[in-house]
PDB file of N, CA and C in Angstrom:
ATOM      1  N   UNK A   1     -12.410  38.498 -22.981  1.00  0.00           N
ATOM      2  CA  UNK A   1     -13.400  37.448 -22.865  1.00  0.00           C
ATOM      3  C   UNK A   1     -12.861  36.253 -22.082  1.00  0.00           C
ATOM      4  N   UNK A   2     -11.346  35.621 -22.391  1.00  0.00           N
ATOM      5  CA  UNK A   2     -11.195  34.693 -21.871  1.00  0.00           C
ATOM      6  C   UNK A   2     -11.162  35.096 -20.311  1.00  0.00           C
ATOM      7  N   UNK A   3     -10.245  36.468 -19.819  1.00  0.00           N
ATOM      8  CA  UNK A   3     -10.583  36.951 -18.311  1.00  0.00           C
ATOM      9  C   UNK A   3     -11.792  36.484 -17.507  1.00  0.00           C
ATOM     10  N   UNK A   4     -12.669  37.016 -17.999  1.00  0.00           N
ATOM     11  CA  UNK A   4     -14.032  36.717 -17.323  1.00  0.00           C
ATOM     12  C   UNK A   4     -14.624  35.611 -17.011  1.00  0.00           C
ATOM     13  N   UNK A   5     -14.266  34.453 -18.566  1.00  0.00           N
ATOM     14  CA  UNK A   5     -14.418  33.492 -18.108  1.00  0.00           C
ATOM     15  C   UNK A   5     -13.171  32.160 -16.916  1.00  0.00           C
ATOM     16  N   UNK A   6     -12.697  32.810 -17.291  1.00  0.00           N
ATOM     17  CA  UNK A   6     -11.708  32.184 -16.060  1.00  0.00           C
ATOM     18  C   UNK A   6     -11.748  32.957 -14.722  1.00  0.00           C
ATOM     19  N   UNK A   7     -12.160  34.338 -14.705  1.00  0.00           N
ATOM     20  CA  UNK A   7     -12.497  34.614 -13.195  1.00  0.00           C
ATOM     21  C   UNK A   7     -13.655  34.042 -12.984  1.00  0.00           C
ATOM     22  N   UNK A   8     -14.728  33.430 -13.605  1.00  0.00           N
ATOM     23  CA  UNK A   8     -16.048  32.604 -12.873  1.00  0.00           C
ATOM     24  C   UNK A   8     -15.843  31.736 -12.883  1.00  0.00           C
ATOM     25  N   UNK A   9     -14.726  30.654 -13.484  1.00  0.00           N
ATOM     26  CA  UNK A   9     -14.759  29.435 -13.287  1.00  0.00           C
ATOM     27  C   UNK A   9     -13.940  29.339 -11.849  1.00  0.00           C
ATOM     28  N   UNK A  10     -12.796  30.313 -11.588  1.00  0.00           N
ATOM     29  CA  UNK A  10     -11.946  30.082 -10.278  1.00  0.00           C
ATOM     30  C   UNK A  10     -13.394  30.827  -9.077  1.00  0.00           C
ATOM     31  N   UNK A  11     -14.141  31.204  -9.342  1.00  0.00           N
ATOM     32  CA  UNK A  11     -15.097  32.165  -8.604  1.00  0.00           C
ATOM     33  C   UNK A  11     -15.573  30.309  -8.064  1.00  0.00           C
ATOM     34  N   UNK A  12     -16.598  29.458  -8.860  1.00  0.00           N
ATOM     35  CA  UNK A  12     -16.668  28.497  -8.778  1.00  0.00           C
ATOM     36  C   UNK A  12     -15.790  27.343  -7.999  1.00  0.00           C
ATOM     37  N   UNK A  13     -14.975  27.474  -8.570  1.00  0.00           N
ATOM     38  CA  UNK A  13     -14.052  26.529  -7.811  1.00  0.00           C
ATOM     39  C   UNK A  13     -14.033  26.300  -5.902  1.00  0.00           C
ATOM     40  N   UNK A  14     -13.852  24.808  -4.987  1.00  0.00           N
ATOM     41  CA  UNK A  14     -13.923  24.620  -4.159  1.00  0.00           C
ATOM     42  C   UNK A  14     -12.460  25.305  -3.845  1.00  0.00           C
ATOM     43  N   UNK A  15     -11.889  25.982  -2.506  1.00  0.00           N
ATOM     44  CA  UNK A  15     -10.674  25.905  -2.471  1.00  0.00           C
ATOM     45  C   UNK A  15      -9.738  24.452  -2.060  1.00  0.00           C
ATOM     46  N   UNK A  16      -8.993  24.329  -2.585  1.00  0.00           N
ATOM     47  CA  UNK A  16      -8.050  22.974  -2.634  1.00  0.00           C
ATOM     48  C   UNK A  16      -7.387  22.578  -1.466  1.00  0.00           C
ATOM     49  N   UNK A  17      -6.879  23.734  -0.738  1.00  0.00           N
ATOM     50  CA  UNK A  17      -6.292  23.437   0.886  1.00  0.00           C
ATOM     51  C   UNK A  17      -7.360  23.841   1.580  1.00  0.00           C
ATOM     52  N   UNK A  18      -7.770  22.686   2.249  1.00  0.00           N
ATOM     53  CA  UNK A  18      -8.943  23.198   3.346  1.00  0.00           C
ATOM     54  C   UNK A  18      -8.313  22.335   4.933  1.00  0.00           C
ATOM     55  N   UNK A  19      -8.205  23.071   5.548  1.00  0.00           N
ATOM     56  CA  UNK A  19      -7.553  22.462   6.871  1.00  0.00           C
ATOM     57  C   UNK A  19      -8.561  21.531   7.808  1.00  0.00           C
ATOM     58  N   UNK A  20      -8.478  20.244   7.324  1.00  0.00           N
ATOM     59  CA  UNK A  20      -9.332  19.039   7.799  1.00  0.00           C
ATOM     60  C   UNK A  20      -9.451  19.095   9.342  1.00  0.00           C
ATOM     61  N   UNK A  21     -10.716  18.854   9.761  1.00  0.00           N
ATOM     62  CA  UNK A  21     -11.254  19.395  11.247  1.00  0.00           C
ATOM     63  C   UNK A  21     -10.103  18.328  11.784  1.00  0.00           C
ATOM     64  N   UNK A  22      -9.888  18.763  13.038  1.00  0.00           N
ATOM     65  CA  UNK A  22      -9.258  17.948  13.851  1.00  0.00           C
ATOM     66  C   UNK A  22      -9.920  17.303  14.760  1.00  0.00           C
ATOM     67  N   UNK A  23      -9.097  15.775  14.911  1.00  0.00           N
ATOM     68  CA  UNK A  23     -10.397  15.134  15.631  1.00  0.00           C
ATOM     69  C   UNK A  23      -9.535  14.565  17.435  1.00  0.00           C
ATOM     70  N   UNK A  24     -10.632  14.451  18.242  1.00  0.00           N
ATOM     71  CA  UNK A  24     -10.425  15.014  19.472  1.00  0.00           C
ATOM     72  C   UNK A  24     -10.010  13.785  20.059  1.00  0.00           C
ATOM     73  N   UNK A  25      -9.537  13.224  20.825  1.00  0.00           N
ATOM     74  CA  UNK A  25      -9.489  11.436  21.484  1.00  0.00           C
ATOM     75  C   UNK A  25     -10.524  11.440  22.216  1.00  0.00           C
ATOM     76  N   UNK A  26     -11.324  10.814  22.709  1.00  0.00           N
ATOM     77  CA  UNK A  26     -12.383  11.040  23.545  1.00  0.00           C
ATOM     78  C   UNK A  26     -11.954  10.116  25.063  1.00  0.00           C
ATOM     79  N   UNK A  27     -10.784   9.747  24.638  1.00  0.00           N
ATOM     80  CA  UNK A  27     -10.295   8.861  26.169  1.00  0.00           C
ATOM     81  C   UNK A  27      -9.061  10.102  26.765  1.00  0.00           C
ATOM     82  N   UNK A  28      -7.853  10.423  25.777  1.00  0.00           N
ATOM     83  CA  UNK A  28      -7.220  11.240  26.226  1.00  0.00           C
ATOM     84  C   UNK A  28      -7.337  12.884  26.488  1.00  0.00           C
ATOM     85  N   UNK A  29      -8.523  13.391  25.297  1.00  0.00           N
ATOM     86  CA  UNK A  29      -8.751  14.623  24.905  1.00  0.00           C
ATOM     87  C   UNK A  29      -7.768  15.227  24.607  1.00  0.00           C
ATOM     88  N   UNK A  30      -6.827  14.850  23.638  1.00  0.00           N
ATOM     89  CA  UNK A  30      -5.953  15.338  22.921  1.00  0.00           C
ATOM     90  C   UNK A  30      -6.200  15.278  21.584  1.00  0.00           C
ATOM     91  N   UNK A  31      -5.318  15.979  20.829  1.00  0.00           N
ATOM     92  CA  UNK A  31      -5.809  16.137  18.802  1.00  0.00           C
ATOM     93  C   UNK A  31      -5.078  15.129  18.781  1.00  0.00           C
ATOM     94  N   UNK A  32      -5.548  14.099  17.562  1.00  0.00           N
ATOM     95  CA  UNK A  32      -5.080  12.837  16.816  1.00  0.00           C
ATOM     96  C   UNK A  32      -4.506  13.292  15.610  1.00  0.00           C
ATOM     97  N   UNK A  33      -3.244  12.855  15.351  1.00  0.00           N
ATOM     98  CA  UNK A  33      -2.575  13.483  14.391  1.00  0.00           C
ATOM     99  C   UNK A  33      -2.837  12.114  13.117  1.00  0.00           C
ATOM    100  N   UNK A  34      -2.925  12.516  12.500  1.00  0.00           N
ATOM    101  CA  UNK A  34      -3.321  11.255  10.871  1.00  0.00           C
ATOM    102  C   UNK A  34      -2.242  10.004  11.658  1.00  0.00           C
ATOM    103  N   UNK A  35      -0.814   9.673  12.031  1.00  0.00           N
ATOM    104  CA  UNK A  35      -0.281   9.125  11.898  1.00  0.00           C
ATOM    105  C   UNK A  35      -0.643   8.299  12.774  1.00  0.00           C
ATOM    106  N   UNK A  36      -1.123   8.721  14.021  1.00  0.00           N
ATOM    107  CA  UNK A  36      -1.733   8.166  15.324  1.00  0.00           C
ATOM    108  C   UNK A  36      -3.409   7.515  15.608  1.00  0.00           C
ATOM    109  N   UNK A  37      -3.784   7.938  14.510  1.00  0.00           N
ATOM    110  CA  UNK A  37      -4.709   7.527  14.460  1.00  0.00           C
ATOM    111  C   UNK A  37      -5.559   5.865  14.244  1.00  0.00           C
ATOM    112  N   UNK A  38      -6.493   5.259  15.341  1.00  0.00           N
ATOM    113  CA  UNK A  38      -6.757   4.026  15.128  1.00  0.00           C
ATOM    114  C   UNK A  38      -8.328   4.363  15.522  1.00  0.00           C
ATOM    115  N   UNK A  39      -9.151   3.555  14.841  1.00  0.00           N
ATOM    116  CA  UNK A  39     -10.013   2.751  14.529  1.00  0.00           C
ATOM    117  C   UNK A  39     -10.554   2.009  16.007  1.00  0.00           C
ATOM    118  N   UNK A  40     -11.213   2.152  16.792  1.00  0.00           N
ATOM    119  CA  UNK A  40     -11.962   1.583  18.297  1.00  0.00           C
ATOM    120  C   UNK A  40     -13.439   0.818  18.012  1.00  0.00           C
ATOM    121  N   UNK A  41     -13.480  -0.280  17.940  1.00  0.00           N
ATOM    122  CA  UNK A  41     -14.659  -1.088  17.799  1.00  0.00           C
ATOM    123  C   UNK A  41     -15.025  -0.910  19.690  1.00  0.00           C
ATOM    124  N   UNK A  42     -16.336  -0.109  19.424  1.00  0.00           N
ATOM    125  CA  UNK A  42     -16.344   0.162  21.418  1.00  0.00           C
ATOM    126  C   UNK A  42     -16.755  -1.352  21.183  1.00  0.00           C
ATOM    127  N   UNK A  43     -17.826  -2.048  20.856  1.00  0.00           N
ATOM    128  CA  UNK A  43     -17.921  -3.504  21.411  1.00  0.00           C
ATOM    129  C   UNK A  43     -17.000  -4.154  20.047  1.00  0.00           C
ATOM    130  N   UNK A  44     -16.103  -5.408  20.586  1.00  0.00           N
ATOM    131  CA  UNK A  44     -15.083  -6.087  19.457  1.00  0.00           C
ATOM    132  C   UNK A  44     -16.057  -6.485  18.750  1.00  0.00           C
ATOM    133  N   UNK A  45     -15.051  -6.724  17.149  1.00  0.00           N
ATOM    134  CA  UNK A  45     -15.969  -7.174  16.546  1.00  0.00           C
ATOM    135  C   UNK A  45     -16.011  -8.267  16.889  1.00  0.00           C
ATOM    136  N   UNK A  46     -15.308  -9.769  17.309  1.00  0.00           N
ATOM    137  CA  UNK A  46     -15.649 -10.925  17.694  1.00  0.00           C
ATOM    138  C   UNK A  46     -16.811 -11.146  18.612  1.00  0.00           C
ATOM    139  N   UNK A  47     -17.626  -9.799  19.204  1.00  0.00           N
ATOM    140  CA  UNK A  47     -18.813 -10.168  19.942  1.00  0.00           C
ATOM    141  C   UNK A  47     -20.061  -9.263  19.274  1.00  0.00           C
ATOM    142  N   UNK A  48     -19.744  -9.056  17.884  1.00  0.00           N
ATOM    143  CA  UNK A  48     -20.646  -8.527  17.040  1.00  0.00           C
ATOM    144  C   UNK A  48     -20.630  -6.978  17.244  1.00  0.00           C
ATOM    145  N   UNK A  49     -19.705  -6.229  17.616  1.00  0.00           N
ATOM    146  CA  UNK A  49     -19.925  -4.907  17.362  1.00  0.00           C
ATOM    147  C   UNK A  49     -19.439  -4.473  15.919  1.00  0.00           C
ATOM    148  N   UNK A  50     -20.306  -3.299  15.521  1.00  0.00           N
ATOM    149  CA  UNK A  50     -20.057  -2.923  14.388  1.00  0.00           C
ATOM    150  C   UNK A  50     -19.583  -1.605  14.530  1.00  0.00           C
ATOM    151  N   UNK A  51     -19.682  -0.718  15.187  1.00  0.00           N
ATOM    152  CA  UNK A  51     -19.307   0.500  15.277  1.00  0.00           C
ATOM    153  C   UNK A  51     -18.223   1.012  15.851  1.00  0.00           C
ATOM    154  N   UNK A  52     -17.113   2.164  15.083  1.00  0.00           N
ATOM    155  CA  UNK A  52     -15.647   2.566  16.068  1.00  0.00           C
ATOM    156  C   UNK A  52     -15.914   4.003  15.802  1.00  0.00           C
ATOM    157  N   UNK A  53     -14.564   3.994  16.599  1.00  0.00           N
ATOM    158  CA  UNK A  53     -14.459   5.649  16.719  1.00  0.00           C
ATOM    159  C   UNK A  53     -13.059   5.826  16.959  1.00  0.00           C
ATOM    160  N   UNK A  54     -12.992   7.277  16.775  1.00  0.00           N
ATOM    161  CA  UNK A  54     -11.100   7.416  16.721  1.00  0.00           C
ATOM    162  C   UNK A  54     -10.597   7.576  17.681  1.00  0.00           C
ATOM    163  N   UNK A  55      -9.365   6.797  18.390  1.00  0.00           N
ATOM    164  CA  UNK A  55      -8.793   7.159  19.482  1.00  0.00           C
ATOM    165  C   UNK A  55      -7.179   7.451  18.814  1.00  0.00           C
ATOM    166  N   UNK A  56      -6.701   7.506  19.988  1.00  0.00           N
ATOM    167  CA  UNK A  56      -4.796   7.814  19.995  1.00  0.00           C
ATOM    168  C   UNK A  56      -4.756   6.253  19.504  1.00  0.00           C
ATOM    169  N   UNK A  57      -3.538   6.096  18.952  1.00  0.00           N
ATOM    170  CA  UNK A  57      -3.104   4.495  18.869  1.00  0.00           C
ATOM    171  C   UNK A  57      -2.559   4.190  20.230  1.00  0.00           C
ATOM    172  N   UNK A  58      -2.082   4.744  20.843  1.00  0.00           N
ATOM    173  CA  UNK A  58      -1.428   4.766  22.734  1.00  0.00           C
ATOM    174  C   UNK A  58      -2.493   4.214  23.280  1.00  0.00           C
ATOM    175  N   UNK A  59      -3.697   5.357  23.217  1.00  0.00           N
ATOM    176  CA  UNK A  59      -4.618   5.090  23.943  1.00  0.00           C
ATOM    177  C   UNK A  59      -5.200   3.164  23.850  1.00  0.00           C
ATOM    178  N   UNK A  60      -5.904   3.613  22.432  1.00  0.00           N
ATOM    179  CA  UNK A  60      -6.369   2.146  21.960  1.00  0.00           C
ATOM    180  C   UNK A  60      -5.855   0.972  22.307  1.00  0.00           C
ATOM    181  N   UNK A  61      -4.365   0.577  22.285  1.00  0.00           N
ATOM    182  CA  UNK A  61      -2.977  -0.176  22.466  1.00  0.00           C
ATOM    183  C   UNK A  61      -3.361  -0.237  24.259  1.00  0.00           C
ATOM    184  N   UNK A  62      -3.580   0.627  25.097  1.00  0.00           N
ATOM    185  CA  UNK A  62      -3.762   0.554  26.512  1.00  0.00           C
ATOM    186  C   UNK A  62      -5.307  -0.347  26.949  1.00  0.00           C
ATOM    187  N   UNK A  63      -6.099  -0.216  25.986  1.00  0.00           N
ATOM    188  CA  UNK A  63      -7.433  -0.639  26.257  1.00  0.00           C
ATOM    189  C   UNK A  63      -7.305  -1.743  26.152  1.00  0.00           C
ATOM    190  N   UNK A  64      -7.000  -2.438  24.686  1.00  0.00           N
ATOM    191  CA  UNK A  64      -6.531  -3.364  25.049  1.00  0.00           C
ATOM    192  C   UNK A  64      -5.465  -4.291  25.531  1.00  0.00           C
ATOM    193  N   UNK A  65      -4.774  -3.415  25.840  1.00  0.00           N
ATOM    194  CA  UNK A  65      -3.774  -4.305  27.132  1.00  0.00           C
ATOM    195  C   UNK A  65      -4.366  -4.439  28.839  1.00  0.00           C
ATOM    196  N   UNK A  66      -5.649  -3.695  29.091  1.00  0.00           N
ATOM    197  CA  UNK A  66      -6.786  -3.667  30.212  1.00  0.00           C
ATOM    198  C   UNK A  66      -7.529  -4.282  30.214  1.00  0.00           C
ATOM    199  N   UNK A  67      -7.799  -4.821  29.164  1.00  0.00           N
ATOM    200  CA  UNK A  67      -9.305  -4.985  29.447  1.00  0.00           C
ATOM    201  C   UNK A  67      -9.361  -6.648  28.336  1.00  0.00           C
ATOM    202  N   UNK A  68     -10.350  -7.506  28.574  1.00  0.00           N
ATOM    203  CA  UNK A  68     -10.497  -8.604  27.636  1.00  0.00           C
ATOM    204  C   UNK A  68     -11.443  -8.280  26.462  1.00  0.00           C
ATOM    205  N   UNK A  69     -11.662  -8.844  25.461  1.00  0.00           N
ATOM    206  CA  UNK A  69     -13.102  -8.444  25.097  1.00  0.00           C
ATOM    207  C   UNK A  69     -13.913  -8.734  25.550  1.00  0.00           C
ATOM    208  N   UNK A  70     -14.621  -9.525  26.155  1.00  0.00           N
ATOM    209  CA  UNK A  70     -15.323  -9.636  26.844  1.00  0.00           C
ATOM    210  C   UNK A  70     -16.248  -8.564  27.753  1.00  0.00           C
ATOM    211  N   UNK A  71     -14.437  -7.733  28.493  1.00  0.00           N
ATOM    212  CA  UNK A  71     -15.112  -6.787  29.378  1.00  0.00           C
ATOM    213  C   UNK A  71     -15.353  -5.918  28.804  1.00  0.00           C
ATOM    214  N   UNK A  72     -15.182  -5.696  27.842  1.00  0.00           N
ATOM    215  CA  UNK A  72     -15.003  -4.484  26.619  1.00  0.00           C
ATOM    216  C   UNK A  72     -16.293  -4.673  26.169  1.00  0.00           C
ATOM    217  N   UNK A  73     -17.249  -5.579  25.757  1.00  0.00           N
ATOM    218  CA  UNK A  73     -18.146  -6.066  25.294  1.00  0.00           C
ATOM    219  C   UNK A  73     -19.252  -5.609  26.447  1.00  0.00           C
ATOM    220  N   UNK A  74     -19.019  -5.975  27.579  1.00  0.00           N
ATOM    221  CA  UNK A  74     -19.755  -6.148  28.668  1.00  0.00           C
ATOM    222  C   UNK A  74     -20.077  -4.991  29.457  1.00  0.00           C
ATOM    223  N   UNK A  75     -19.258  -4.375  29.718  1.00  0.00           N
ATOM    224  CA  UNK A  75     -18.940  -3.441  30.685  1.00  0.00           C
ATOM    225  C   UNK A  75     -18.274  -1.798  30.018  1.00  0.00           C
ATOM    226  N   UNK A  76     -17.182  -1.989  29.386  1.00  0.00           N
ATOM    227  CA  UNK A  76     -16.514  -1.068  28.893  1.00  0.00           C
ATOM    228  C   UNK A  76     -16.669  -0.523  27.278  1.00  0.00           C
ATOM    229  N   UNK A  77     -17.843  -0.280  27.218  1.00  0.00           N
ATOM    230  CA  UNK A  77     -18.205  -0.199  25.923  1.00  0.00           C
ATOM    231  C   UNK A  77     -18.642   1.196  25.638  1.00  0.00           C
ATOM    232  N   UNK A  78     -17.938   1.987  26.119  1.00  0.00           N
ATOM    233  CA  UNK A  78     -18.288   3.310  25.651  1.00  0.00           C
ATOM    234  C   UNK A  78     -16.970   3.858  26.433  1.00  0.00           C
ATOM    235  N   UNK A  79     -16.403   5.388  25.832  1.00  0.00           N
ATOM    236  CA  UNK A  79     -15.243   6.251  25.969  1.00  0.00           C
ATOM    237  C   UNK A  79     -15.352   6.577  27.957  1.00  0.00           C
ATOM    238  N   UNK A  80     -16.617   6.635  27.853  1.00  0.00           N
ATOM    239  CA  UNK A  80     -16.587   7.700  29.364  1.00  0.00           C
ATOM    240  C   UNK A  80     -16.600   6.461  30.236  1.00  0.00           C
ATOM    241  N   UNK A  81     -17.050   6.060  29.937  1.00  0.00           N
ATOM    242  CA  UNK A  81     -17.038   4.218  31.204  1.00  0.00           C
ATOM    243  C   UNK A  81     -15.821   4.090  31.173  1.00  0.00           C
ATOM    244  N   UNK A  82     -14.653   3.767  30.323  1.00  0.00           N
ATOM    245  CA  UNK A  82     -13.438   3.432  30.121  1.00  0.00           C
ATOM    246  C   UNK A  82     -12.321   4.302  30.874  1.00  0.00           C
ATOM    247  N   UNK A  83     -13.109   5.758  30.783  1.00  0.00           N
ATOM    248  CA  UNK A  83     -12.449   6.941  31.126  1.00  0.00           C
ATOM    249  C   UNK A  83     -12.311   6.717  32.608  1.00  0.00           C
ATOM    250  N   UNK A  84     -13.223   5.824  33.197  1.00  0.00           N
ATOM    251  CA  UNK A  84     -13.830   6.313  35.136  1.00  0.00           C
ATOM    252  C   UNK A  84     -12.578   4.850  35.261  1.00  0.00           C
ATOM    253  N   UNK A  85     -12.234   4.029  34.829  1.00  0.00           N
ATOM    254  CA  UNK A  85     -11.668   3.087  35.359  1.00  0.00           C
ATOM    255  C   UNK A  85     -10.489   3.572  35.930  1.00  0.00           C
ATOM    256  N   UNK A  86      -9.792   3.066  37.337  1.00  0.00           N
ATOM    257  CA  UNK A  86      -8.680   3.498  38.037  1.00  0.00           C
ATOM    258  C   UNK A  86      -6.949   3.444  37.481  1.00  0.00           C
ATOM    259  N   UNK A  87      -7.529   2.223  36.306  1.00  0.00           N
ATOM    260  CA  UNK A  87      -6.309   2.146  36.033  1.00  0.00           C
ATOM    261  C   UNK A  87      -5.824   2.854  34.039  1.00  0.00           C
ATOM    262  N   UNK A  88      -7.498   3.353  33.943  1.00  0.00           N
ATOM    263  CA  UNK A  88      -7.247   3.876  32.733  1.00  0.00           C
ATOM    264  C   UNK A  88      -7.047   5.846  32.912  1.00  0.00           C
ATOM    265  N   UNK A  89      -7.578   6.001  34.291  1.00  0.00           N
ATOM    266  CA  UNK A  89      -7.433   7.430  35.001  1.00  0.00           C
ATOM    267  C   UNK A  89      -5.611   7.739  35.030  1.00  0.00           C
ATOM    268  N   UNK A  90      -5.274   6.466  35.663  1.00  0.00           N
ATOM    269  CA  UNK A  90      -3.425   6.724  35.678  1.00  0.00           C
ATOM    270  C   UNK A  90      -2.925   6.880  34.292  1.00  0.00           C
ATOM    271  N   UNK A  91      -3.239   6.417  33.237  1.00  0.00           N
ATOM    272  CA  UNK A  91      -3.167   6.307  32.219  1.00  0.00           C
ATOM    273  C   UNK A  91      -3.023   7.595  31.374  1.00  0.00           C
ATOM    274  N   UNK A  92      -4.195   7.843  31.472  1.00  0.00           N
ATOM    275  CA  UNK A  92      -4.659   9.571  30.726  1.00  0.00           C
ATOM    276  C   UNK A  92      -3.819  10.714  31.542  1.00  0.00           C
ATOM    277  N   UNK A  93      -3.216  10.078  33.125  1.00  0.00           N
ATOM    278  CA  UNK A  93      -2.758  11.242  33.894  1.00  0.00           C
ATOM    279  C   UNK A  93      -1.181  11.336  33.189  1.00  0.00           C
ATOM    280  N   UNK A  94      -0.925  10.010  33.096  1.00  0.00           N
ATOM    281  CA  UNK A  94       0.337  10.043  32.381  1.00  0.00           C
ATOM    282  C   UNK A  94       0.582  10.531  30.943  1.00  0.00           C
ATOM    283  N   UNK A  95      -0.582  10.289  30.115  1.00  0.00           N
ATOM    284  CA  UNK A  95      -0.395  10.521  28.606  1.00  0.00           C
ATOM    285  C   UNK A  95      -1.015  11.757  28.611  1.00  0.00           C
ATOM    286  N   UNK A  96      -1.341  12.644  29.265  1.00  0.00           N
ATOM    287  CA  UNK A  96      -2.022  14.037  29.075  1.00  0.00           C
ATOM    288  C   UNK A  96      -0.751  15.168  29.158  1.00  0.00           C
ATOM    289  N   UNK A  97       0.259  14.567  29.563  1.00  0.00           N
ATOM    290  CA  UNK A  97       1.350  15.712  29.423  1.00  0.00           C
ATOM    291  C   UNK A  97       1.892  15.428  27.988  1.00  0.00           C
ATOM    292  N   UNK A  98       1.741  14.296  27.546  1.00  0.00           N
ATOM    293  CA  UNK A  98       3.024  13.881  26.325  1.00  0.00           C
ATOM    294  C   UNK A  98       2.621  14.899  24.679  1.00  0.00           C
ATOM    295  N   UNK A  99       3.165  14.801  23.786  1.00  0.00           N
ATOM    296  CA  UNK A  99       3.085  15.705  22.540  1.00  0.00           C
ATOM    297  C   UNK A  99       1.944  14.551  22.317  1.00  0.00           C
ATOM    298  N   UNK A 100       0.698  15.555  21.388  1.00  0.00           N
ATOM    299  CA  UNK A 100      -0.179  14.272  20.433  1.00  0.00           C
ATOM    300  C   UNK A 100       0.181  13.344  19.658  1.00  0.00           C
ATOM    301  N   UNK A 101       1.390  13.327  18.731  1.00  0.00           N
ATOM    302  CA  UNK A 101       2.124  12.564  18.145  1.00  0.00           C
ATOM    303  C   UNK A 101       2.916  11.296  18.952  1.00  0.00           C
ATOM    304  N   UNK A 102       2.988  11.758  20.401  1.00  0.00           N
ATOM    305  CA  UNK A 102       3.356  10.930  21.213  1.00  0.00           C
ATOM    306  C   UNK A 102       3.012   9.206  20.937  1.00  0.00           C
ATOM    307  N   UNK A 103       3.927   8.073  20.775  1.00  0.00           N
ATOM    308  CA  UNK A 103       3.376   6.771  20.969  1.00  0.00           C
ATOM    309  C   UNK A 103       4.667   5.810  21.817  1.00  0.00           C
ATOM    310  N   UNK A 104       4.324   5.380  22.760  1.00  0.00           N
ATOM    311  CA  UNK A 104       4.980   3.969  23.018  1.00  0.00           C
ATOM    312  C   UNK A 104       5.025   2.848  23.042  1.00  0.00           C
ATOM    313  N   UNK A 105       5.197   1.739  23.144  1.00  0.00           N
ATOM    314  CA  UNK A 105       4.802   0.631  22.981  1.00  0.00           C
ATOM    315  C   UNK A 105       4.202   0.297  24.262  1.00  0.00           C
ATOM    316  N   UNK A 106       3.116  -0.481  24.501  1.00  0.00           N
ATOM    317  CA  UNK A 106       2.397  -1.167  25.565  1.00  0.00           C
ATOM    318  C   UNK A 106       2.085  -2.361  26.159  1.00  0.00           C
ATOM    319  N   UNK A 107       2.396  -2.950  27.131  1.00  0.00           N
ATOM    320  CA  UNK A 107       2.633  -3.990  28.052  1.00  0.00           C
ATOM    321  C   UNK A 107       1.215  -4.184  28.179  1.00  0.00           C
ATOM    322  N   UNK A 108       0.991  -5.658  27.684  1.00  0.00           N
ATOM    323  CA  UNK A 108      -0.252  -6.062  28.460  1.00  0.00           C
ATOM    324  C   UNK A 108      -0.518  -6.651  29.572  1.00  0.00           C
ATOM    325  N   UNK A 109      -1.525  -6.412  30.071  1.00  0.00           N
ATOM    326  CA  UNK A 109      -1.759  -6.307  31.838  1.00  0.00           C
ATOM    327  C   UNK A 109      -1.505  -7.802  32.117  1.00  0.00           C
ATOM    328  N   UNK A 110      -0.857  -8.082  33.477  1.00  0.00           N
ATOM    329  CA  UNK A 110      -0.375  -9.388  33.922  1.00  0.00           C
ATOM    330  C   UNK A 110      -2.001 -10.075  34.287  1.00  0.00           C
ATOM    331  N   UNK A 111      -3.145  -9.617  34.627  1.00  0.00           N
ATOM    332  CA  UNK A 111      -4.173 -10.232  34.847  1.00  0.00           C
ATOM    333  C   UNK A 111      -4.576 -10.856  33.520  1.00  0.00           C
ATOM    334  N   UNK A 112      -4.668 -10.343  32.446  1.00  0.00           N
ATOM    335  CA  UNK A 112      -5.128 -10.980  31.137  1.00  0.00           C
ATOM    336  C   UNK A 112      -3.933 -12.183  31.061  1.00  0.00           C
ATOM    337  N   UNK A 113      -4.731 -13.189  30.613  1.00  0.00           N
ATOM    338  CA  UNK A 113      -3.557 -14.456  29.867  1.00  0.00           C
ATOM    339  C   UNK A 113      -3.763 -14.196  28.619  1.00  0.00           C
ATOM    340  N   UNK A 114      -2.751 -14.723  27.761  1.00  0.00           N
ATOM    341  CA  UNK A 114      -2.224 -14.750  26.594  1.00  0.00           C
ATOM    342  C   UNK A 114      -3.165 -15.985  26.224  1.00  0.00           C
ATOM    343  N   UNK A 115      -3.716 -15.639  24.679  1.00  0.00           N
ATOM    344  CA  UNK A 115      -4.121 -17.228  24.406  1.00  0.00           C
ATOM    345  C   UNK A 115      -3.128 -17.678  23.261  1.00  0.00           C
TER     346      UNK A 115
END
């Protein structure tokens, strides 16, 4: 008796390791590994955007070292717009060979001033 009922309760049961979808960069198109993972407000929140999405932390870290909010707000407010820019194209050409886990630190662009 107890058999049976413990083969329908494990029958029931969700399985416990389920291999969590992997999620894609939509700037680099590489897999985001948990550790790399950041949070992209496409418009900042300082100009009222509410909505993100997951990029590389590399990636993210490059956007904004490109771009102001402003232009980010204005202009660069979506993955594929961001994608066509010349200097975010060198970017992806460079980070498309590296491991997904890949991160370096990033220089912000000499055109932006510091406030």
């Amino acid at each position: 008796m107890i058999g049976k009922i413990r083969q329908k309760l494990i029958s029931q049961e969700i399985p416990a390791i389920q291999k969590p979808e992997a999620i894609i960069c939509p700037i680099c198109d590489r897999c985001i590994p948990d550790s790399q993972r950041d949070a992209h407000h496409l418009i900042p929140k300082s100009k009222g955007g509410k909505i993100t999405e997951y990029l590389h932390r590399i990636c993210h870290k490059q956007i904004h070292a490109l771009f102001t909010e402003s232009e980010l707000a204005q202009q660069y407010h979506h993955a594929q717009i961001l994608r066509e820019h010349p200097e975010m194209k060198k970017f992806i050409q460079w980070v498309e060979g590296k491991p997904d886990a890949f991160y370096e630190k990033t220089r912000k662009s000499s055109r932006i001033k510091s406030t």
